[in-house]
C-alpha atoms as a PDB file:
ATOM      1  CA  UNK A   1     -16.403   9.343  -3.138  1.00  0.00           C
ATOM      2  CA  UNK A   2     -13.542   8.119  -1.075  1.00  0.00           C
ATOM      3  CA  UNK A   3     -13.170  10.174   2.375  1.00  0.00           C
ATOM      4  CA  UNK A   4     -11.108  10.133   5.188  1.00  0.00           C
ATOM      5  CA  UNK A   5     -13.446  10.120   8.071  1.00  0.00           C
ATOM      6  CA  UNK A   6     -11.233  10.301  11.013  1.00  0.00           C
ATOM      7  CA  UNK A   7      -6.702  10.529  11.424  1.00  0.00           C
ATOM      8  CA  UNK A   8      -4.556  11.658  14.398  1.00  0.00           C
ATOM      9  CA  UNK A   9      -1.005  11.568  14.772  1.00  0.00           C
ATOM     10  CA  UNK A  10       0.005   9.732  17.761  1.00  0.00           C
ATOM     11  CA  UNK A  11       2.455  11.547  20.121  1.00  0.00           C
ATOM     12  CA  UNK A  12       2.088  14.620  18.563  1.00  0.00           C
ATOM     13  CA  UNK A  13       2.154  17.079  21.253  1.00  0.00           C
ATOM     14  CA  UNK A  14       5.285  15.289  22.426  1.00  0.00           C
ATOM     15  CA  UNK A  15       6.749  15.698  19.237  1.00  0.00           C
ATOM     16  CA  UNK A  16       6.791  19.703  19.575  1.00  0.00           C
ATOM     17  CA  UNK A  17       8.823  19.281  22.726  1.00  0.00           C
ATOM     18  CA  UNK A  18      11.541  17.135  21.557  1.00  0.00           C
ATOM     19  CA  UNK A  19      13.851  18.483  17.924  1.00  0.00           C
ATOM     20  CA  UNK A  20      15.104  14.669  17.893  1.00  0.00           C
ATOM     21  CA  UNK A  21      11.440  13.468  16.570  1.00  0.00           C
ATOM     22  CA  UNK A  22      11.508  13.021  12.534  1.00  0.00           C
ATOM     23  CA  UNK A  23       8.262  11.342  12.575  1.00  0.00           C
ATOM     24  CA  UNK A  24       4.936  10.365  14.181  1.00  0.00           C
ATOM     25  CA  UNK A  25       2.900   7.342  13.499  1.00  0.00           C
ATOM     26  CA  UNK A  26      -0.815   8.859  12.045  1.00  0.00           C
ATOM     27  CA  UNK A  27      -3.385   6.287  13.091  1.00  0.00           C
ATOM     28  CA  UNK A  28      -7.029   5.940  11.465  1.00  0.00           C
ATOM     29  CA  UNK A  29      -9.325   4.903   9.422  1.00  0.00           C
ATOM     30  CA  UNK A  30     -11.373   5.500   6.145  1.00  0.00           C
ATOM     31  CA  UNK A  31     -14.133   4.287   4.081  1.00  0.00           C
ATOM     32  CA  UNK A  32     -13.967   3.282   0.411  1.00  0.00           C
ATOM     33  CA  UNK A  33     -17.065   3.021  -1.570  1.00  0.00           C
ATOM     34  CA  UNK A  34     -17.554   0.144  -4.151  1.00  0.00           C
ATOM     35  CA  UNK A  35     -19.837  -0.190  -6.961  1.00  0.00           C
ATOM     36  CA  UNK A  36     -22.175  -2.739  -7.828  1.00  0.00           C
ATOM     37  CA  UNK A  37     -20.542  -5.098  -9.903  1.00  0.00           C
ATOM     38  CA  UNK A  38     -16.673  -5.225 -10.255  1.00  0.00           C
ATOM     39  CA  UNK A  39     -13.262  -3.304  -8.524  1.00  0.00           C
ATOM     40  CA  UNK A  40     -10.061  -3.483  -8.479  1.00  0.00           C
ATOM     41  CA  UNK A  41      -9.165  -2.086  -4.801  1.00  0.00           C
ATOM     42  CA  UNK A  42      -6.819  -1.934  -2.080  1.00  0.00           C
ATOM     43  CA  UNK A  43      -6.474  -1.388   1.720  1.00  0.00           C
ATOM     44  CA  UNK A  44      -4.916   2.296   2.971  1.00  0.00           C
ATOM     45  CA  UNK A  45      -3.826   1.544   5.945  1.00  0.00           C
ATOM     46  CA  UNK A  46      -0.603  -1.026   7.096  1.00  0.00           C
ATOM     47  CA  UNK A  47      -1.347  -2.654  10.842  1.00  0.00           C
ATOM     48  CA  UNK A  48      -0.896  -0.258  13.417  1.00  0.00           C
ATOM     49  CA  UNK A  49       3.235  -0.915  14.731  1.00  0.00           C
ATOM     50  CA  UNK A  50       4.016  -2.830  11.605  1.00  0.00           C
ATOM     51  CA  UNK A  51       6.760  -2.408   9.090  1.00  0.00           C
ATOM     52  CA  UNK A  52       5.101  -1.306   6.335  1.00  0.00           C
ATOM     53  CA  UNK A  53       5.336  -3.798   4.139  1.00  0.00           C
ATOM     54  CA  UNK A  54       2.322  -5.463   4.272  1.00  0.00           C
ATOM     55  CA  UNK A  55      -1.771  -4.547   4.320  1.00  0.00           C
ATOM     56  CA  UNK A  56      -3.947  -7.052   6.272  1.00  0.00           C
ATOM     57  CA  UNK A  57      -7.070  -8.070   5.053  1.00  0.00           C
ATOM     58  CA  UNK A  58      -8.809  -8.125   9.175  1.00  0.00           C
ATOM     59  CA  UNK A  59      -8.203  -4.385   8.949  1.00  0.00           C
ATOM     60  CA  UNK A  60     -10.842  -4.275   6.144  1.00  0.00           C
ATOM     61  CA  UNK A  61     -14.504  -4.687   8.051  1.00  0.00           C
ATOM     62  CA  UNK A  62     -17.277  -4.491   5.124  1.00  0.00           C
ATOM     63  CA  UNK A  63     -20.589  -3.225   5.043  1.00  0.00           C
ATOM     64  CA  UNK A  64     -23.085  -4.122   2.456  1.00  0.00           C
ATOM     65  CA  UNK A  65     -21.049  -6.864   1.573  1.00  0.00           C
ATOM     66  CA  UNK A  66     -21.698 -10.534   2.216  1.00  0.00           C
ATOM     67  CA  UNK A  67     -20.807 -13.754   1.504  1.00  0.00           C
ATOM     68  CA  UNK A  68     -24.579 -15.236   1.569  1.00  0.00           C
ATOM     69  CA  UNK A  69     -24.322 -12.932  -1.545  1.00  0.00           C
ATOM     70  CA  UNK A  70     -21.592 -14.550  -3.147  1.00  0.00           C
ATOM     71  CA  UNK A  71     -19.742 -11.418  -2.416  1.00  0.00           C
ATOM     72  CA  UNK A  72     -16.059 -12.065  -2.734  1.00  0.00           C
ATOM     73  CA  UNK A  73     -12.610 -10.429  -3.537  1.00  0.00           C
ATOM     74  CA  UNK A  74      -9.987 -12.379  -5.214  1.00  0.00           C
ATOM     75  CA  UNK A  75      -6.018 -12.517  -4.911  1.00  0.00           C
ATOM     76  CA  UNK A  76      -3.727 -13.368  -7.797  1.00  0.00           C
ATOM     77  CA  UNK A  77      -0.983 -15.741  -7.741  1.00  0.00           C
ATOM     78  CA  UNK A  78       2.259 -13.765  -6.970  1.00  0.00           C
ATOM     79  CA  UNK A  79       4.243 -15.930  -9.855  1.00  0.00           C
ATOM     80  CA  UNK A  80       2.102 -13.555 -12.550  1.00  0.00           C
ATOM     81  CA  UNK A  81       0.131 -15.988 -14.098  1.00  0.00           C
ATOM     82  CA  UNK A  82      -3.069 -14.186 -13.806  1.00  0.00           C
ATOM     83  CA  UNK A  83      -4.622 -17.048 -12.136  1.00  0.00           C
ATOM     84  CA  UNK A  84      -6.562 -16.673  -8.598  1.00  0.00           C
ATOM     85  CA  UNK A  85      -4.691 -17.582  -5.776  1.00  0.00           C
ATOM     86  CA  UNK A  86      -7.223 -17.234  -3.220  1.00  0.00           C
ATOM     87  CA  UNK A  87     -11.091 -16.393  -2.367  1.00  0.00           C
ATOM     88  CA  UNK A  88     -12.417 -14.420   0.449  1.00  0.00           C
ATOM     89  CA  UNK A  89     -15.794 -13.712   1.998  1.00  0.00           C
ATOM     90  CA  UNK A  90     -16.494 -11.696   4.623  1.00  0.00           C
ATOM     91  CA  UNK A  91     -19.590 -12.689   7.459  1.00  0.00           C
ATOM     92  CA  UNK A  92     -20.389 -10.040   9.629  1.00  0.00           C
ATOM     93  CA  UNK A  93     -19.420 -10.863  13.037  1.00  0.00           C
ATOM     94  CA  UNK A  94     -17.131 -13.649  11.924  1.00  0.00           C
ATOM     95  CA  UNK A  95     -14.125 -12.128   9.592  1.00  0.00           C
ATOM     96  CA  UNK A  96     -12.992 -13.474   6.348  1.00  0.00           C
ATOM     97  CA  UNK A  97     -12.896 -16.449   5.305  1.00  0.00           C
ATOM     98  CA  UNK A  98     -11.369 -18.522   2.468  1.00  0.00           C
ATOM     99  CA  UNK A  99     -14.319 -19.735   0.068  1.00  0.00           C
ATOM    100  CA  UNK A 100     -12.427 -23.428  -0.519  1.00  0.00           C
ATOM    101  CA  UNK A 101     -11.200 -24.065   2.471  1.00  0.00           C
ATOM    102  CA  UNK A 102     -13.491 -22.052   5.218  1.00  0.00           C
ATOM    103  CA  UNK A 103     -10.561 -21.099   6.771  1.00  0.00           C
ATOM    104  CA  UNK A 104      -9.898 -17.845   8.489  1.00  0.00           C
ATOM    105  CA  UNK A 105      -8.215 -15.363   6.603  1.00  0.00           C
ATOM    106  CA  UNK A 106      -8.461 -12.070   8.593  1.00  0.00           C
ATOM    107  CA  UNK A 107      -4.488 -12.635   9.218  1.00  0.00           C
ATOM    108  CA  UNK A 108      -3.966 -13.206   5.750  1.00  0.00           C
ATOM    109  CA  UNK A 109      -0.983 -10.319   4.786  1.00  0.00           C
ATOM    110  CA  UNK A 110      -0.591  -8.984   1.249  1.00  0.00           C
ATOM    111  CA  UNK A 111       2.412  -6.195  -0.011  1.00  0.00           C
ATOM    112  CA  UNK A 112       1.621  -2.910   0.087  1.00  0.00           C
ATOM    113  CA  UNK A 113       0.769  -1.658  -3.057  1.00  0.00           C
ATOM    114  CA  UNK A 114      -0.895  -4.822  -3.989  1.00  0.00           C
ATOM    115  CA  UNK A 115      -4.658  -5.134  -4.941  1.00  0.00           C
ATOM    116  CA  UNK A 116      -7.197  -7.280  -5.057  1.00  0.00           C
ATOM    117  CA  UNK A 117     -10.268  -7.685  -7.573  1.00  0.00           C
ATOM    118  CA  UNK A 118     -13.468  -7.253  -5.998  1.00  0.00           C
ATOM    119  CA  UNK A 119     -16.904  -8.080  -6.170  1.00  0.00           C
ATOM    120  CA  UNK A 120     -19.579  -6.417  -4.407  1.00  0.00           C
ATOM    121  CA  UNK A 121     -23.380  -7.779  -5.330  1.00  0.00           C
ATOM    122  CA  UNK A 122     -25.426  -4.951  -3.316  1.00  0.00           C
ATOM    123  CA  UNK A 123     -25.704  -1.335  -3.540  1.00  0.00           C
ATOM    124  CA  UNK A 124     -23.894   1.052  -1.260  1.00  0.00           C
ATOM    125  CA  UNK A 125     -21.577  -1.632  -0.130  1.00  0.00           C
ATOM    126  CA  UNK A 126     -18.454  -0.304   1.474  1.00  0.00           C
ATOM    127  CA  UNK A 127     -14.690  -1.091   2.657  1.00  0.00           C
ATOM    128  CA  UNK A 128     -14.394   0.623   6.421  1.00  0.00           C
ATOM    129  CA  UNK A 129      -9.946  -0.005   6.255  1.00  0.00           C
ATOM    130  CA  UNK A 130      -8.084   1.037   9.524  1.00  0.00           C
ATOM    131  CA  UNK A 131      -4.543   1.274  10.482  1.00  0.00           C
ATOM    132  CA  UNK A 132      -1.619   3.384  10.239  1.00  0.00           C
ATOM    133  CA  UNK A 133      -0.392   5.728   7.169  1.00  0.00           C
ATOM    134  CA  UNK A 134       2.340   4.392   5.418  1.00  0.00           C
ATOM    135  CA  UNK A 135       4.385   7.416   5.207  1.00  0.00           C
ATOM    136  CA  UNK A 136       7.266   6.983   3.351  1.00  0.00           C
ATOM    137  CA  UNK A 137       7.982   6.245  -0.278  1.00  0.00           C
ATOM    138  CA  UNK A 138       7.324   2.350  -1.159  1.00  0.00           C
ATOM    139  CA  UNK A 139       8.563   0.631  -3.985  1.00  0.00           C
ATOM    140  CA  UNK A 140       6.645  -3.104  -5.232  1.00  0.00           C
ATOM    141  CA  UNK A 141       8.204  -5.632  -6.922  1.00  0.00           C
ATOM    142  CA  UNK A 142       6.202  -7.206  -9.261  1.00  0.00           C
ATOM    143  CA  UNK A 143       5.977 -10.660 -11.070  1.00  0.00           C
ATOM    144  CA  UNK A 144       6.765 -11.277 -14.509  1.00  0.00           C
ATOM    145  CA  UNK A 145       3.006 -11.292 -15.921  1.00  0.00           C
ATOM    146  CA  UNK A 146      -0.171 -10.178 -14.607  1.00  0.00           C
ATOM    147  CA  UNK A 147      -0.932  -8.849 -10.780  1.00  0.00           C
ATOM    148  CA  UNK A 148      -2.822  -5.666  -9.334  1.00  0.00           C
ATOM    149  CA  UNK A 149      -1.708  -2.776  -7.810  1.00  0.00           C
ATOM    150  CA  UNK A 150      -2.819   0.359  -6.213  1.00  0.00           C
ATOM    151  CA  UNK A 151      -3.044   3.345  -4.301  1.00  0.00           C
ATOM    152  CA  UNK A 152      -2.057   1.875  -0.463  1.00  0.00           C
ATOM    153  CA  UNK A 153      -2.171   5.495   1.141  1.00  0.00           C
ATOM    154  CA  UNK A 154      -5.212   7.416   2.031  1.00  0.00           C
ATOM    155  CA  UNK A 155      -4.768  10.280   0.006  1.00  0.00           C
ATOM    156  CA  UNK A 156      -5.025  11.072  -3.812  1.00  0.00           C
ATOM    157  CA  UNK A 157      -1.926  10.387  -5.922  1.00  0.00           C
ATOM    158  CA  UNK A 158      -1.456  11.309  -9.375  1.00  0.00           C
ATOM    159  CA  UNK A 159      -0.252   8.175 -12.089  1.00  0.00           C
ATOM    160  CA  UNK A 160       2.673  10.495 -12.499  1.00  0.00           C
ATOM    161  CA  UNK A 161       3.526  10.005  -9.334  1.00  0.00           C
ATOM    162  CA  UNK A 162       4.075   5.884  -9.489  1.00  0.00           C
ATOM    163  CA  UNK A 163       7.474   5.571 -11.622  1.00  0.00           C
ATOM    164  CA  UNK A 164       8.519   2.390 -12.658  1.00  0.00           C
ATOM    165  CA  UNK A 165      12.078   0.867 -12.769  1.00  0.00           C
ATOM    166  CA  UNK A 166      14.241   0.530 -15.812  1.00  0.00           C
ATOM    167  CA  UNK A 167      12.298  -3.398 -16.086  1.00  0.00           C
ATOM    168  CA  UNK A 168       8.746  -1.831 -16.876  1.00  0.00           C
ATOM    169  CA  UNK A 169       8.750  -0.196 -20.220  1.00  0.00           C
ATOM    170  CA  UNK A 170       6.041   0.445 -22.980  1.00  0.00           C
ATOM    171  CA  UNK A 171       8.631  -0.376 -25.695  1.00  0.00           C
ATOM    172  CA  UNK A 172       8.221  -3.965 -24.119  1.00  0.00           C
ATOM    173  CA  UNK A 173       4.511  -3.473 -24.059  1.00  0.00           C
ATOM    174  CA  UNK A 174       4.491  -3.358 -20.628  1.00  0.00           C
ATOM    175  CA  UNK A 175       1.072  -1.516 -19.382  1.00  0.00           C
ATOM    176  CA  UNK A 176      -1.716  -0.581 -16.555  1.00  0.00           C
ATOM    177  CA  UNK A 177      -5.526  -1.159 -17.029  1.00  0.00           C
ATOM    178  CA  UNK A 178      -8.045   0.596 -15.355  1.00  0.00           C
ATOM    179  CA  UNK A 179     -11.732  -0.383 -14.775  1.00  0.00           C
ATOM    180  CA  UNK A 180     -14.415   1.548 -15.763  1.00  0.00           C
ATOM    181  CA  UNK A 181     -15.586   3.110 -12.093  1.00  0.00           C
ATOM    182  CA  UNK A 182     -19.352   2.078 -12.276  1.00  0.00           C
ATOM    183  CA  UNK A 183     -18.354  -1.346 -11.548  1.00  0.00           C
ATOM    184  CA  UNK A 184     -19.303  -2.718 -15.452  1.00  0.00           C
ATOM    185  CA  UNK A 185     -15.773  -4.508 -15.479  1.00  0.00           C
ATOM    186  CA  UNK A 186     -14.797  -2.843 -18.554  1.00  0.00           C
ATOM    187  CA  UNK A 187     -11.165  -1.123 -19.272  1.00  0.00           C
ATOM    188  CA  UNK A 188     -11.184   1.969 -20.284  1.00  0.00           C
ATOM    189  CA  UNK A 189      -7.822   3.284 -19.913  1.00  0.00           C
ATOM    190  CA  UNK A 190      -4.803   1.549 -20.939  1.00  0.00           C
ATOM    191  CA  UNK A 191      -1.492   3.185 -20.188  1.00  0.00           C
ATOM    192  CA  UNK A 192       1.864   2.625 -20.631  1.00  0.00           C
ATOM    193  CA  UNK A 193       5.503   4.061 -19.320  1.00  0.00           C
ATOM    194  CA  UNK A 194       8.469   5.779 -21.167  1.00  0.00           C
ATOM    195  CA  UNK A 195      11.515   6.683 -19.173  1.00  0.00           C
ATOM    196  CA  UNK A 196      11.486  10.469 -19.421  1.00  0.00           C
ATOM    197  CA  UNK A 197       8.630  11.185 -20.749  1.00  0.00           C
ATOM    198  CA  UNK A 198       6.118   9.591 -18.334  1.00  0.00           C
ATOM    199  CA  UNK A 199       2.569   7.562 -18.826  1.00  0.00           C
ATOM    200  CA  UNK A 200       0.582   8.112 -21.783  1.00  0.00           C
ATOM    201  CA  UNK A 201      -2.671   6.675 -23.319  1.00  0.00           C
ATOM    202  CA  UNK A 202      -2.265   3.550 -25.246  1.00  0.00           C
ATOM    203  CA  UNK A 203      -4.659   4.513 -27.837  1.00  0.00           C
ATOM    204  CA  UNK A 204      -4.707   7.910 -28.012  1.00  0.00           C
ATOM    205  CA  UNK A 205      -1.106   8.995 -27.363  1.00  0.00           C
ATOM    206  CA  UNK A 206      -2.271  11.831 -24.288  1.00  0.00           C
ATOM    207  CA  UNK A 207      -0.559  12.138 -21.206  1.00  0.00           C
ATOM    208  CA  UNK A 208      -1.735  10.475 -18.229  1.00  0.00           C
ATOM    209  CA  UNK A 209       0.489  11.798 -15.772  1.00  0.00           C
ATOM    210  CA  UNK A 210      -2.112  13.876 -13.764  1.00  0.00           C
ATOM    211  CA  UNK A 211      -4.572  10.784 -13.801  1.00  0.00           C
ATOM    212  CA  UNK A 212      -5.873  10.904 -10.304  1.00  0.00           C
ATOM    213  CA  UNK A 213      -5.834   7.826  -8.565  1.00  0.00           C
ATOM    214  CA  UNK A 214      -8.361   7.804  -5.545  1.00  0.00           C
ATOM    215  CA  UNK A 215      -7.328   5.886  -1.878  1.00  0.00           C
ATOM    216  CA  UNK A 216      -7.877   2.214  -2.391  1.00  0.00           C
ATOM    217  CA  UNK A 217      -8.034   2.453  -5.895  1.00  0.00           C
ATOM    218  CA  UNK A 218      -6.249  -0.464  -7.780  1.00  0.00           C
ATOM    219  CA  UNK A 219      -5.387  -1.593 -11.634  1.00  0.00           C
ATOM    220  CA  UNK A 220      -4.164  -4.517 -13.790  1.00  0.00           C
ATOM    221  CA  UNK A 221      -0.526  -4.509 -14.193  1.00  0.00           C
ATOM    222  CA  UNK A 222       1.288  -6.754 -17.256  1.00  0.00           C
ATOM    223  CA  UNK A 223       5.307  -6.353 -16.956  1.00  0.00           C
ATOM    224  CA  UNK A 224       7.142  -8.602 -19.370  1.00  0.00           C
ATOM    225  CA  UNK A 225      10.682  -8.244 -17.564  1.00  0.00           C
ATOM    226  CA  UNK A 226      12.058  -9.647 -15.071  1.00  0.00           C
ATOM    227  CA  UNK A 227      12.883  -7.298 -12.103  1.00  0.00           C
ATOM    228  CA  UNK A 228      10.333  -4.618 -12.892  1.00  0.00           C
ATOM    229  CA  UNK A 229       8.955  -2.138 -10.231  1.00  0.00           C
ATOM    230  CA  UNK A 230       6.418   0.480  -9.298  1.00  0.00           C
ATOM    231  CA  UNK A 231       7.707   3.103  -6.721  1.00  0.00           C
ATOM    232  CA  UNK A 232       4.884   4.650  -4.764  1.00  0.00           C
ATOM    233  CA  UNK A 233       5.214   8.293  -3.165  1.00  0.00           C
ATOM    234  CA  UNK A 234       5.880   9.646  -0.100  1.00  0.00           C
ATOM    235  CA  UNK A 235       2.204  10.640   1.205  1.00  0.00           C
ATOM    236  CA  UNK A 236       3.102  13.237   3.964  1.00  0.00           C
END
């Protein structure tokens, strides 16, 4: 189970005193459990006095999870081929490094909203993500093709709540994958969008709009237009 362990909002006791403040910047952090075997995950927290546009994998500190273990997570290339764009392993003490290259990746910066496909060899291995909420609604723009996405906030969402643009339609055959949760690999939820209507099961026609979709959780995406995006909600 995904919990928040510890968030404060910065400034806050200055923010009573002024009518002017709109916002405050929460700061924390949370852990995400991961299952033996396979994920598709994402960070909840952007870098502390960022823009909000982008997650970075240093914030992500592992435990449990090691790359004498051949524990890695994978990226996909951005052009939505499906194909891995890059390999990371974590070494405690060390950071993350690119399993090619041995280069450090702990600056490496990926779009909010974007996931990554994880693979964790040991039990009761765990993502310990820190940062800063993103707040405000967040749209991604996706490739034409295959890439992950997720739930970048650390609070629940519903799959109602993510609405795609006019480019991601299930008359297209455009649709969202999810992973069984016990880490087997398997799909077993297929959805798909209809402007209006909302998501529904693939194969069984149901609604899927209250799907809960847990902090840091992620799924395969295929759009088949150009152009198409997921808009993300607004999380306080």
């Amino acid at each position: 189970m995904k919990k928040l362990v510890t968030a404060f909002a910065a400034c806050a006791l200055a923010g009573l005193a002024f009518a002017q403040v709109e916002s405050v910047n929460i700061v924390g952090y949370q852990t995400l459990s991961l299952p033996t075997g396979y994920k598709m995950a994402t960070s909840t927290f952007v870098p502390v006095g960022s823009d909000g546009t982008s997650l970075r994998l240093g914030d992500i500190v592992p435990t449990n999870f090691d790359g004498a273990n051949g524990d890695t997570v994978q990226f996909f290339n951005l052009n939505g081929s499906g194909s891995v764009s890059t390999t990371a392993w974590y070494f405690a003490g060390y950071g993350w490094f690119d399993l090619n290259t041995n280069e450090s990746l702990d600056d490496m910066l990926i779009p909010a909203g974007t996931g990554m496909f994880v693979n964790p060899t040991l039990a009761g291995a765990e993502f310990l993500v820190a940062g800063e909420v993103l707040q405000e609604a967040s749209t991604l723009v996706l490739p034409t093709g295959y890439t992950v996405a997720g739930n970048s906030s650390p609070v629940e969402i519903t799959l109602g709540q993510i609405v795609p643009n006019a480019s991601f339609d299930g008359a297209n055959g455009d649709t969202v994958q999810f992973f069984d949760p016990t880490g087997s690999g398997i799909v077993t939820t297929t959805a798909w969008f209809f402007a209006g209507y909302g998501w529904f099961d693939i194969n069984t026609n149901e609604s899927l709009d209250a799907m809960v979709i847990n902090p840091g959780d992620a799924f395969f995406v295929n759009a088949t237009q150009a152009n198409a995006q997921l808009s993300f909600p607004a999380v306080l």
